[in-house]
Protein backbone atom coordinates (compact mmCIF):
# COMPACT_ATOMS: atom_id res chain seq x y z
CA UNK A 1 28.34 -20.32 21.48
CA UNK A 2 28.94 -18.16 18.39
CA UNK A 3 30.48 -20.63 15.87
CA UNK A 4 30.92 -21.16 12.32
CA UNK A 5 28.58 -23.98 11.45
CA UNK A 6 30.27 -24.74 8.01
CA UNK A 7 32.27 -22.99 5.28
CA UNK A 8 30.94 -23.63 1.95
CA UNK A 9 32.58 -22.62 -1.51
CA UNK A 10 30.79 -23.17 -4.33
CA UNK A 11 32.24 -24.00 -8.45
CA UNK A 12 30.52 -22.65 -11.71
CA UNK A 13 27.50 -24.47 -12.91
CA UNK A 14 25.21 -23.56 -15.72
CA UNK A 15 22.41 -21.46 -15.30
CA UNK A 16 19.56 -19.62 -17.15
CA UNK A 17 18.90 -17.13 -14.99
CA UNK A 18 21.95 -15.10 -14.95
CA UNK A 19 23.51 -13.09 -17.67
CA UNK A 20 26.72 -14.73 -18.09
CA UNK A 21 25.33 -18.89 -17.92
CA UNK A 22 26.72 -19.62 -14.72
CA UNK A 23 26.46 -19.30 -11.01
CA UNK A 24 28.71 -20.19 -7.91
CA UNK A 25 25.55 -19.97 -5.92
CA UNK A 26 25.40 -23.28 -4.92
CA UNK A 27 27.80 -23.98 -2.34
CA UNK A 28 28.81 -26.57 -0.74
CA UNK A 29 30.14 -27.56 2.93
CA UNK A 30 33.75 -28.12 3.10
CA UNK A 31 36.61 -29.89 5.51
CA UNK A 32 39.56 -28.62 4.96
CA UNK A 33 40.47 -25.05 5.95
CA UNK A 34 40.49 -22.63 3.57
CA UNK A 35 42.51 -18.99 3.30
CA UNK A 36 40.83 -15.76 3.04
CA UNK A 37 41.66 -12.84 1.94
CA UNK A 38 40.73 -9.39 0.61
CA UNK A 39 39.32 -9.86 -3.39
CA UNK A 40 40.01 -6.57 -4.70
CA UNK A 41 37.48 -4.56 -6.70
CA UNK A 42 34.50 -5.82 -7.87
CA UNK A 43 35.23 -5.29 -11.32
CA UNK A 44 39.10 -6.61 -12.39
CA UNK A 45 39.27 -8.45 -8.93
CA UNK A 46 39.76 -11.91 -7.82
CA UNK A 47 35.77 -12.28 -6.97
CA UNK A 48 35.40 -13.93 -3.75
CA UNK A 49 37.29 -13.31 -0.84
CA UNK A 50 37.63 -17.21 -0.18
CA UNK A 51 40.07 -18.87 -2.49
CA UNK A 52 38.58 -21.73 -4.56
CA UNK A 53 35.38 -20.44 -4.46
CA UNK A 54 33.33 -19.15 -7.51
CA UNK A 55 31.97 -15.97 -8.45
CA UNK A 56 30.49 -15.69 -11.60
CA UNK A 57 29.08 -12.59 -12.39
CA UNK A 58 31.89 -10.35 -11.72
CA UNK A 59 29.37 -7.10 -12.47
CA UNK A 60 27.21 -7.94 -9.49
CA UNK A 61 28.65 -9.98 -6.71
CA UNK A 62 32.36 -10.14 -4.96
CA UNK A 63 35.09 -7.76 -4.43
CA UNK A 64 35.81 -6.23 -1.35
CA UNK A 65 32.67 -5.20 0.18
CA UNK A 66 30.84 -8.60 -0.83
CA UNK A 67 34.24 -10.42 -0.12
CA UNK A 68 32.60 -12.95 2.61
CA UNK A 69 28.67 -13.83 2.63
CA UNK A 70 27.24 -14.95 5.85
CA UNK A 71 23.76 -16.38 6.79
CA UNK A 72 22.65 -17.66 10.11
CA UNK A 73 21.50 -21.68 10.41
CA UNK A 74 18.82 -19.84 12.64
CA UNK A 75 17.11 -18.39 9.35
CA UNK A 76 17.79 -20.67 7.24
CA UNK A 77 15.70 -23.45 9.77
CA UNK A 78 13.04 -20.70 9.65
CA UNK A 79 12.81 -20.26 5.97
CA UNK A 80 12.97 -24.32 5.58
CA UNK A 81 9.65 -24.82 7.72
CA UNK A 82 8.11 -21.92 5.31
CA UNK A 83 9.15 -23.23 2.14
CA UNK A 84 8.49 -26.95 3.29
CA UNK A 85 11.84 -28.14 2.44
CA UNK A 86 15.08 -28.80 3.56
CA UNK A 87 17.98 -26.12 2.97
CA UNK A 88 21.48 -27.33 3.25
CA UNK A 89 24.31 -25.19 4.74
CA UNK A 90 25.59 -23.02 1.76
CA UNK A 91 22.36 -23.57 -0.16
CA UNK A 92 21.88 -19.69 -0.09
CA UNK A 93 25.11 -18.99 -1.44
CA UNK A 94 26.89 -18.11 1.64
CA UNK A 95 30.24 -18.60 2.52
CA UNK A 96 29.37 -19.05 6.21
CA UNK A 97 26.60 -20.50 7.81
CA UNK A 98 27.02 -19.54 11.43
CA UNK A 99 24.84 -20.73 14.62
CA UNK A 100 24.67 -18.09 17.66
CA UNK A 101 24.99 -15.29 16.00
CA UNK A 102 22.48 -12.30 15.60
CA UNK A 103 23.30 -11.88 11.99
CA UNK A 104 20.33 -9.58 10.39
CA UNK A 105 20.98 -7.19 13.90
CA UNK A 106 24.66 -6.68 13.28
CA UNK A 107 25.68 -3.34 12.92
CA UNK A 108 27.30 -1.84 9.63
CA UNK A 109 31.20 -2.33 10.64
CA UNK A 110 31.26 -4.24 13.24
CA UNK A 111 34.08 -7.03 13.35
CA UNK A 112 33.90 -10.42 13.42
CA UNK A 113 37.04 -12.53 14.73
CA UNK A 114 36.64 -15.63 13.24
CA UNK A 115 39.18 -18.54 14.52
CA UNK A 116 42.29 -17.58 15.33
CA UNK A 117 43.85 -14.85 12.37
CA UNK A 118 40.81 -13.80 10.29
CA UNK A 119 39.06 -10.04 11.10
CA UNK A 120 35.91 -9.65 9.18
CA UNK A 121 34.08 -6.33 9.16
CA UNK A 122 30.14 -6.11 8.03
CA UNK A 123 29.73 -4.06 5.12
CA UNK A 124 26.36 -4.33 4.15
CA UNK A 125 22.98 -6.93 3.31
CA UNK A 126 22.54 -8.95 0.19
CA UNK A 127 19.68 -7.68 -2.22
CA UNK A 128 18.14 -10.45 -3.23
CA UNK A 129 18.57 -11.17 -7.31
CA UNK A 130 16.73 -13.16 -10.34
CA UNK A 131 19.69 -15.66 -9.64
CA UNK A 132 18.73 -16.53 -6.30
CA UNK A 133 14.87 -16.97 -7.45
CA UNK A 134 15.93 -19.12 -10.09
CA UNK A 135 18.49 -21.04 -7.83
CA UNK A 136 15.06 -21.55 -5.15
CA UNK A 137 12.85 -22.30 -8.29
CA UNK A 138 10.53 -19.60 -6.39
CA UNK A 139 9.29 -16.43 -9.01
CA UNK A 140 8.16 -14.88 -6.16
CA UNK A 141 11.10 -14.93 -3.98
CA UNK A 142 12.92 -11.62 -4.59
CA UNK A 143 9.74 -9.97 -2.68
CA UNK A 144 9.92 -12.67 -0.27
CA UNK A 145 13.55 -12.15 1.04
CA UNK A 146 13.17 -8.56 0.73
CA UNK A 147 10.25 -8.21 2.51
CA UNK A 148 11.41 -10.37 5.61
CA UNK A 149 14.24 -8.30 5.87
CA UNK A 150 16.70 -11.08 6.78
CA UNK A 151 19.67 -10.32 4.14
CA UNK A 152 22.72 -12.21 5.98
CA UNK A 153 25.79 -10.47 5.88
CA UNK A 154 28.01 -9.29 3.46
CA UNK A 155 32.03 -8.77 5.03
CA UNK A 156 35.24 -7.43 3.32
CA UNK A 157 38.40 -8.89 4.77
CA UNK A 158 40.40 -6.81 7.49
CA UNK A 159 42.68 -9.58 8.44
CA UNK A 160 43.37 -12.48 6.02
CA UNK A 161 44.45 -15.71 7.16
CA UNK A 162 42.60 -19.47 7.27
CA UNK A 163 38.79 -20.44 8.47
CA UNK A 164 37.44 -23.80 9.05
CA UNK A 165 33.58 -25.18 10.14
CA UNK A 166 33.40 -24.87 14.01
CA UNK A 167 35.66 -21.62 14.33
CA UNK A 168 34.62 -19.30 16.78
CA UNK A 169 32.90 -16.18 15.66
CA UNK A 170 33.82 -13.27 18.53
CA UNK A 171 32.09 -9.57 17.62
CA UNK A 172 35.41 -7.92 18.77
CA UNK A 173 34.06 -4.46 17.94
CA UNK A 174 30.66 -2.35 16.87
CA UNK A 175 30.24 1.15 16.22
CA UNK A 176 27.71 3.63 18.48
CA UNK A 177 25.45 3.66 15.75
CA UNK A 178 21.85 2.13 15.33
CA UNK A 179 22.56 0.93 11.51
CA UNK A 180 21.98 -2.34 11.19
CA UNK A 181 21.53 -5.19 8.35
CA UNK A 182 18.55 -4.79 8.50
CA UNK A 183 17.98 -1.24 8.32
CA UNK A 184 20.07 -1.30 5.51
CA UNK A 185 18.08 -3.61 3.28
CA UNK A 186 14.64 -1.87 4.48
CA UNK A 187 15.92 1.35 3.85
CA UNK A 188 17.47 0.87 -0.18
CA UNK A 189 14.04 -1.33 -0.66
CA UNK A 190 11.08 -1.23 0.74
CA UNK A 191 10.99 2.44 3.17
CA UNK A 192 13.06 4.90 1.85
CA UNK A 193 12.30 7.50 4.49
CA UNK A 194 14.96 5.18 6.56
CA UNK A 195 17.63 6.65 3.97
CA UNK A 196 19.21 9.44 5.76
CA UNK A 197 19.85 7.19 8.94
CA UNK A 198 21.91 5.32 6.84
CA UNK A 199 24.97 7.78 6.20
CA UNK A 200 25.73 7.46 9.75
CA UNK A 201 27.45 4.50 8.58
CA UNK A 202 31.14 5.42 7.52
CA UNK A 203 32.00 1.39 6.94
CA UNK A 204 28.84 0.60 4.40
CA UNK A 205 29.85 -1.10 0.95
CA UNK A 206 30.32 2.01 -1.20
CA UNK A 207 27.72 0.92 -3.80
CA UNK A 208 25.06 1.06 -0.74
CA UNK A 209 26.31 4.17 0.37
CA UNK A 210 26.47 5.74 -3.07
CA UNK A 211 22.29 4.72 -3.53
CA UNK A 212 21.21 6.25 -0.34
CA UNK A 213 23.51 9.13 -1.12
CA UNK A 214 21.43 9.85 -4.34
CA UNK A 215 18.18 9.03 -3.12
CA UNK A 216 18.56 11.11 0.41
CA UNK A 217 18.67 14.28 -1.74
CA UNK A 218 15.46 13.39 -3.81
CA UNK A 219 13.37 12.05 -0.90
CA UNK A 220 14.11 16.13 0.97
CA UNK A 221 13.05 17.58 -2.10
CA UNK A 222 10.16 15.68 -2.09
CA UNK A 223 9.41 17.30 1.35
């Protein structure tokens, strides 16, 4: 069953490895049900699309297209037995830790019911960040995640309303394309010759679409 393992929010805590000396990354599982809802821009929003949860660095992270950050407890076991330690739901800095669901082969705009009310639709992956290396205490871990090209899932809120652990996660829509998460990532990292597939994606966060949109152009000159 697709399910919503835990929903973790996470408060401001110092931290050297960000520009503004603190970090919501480290989020914790919580009980109660909490409301969602769309965050606004990134910059002059509300941050994250869960209320009571932390964003820090308002130039990077939250707003609409990074509203809701999802990673699967499948990957997160896998990256545990490579690491040799044990990862926590939320230790990634996601919102949702799901179980059942095929979250690095989930198609750019494809919705997610989650419970009863909320609508989630995939926007695009998380690029991994000097935060999250210094969170892991790993210097080599931005070429790590990247390279695996297991991002989790970045969602912006179609329908707001309240999400709890052990929610049902339904996929009540996808799009007839072949862009996926993980395209995505390998694409605006590692192979940019997967670039123009990417514009076949009308719902990809804007800032993702805007980067393939500049490099497409270069990478047909360069032929």
């Amino acid at each position: 069953m697709r399910k919503v393992l835990s929903v973790n929010i996470g408060q401001p805590r110092p931290s050297e490895h960000t520009y503004v000396g603190v970090t919501g990354i480290d989020k914790q599982p919580v009980d109660a049900p909490i409301e969602v809802r769309a965050p606004g821009p990134k910059h002059g929003g509300l941050g994250s699309g869960l209320i009571g949860d932390a964003v820090c660095d308002r130039k990077n992270h939250g707003g609409d297209d990074q509203a809701v950050y999802a990673y699967a407890r499948e990957d997160l076991d896998d990256w545990a037995g490579k690491l040799g330690r044990t990862l926590g739901n939320g230790c990634f800095g996601e919102n949702l830790t799901t179980i059942g669901v095929d979250v690095t082969r989930a198609h750019i705009g494809e919705r997610w019911r989650i419970g009863d009310t909320v609508v989630l639709e995939v926007a695009c992956p998380r690029i991994p960040c000097r935060t999250f290396a210094g969170w892991l205490g790993d210097v080599g871990w931005v070429k790590t995640f990247t390279r695996a090209a297991r991002p989790g899932a970045y969602l912006r809120v179609i329908e707001p309303g309240s999400i709890r652990t052990g929610d049902p996660v339904t996929v009540v829509s996808r799009p007839d394309h072949d862009v996926t998460l993980e395209l995505v990532v390998r694409a605006l990292t590692l192979e940019p010759e997967l670039l123009p597939r990417l514009l076949a994606a009308d719902a990809l966060g804007q800032e993702a679409k805007d980067q393939a949109r500049r490099r497409v152009p270069m990478k047909l000159d360069e032929e």
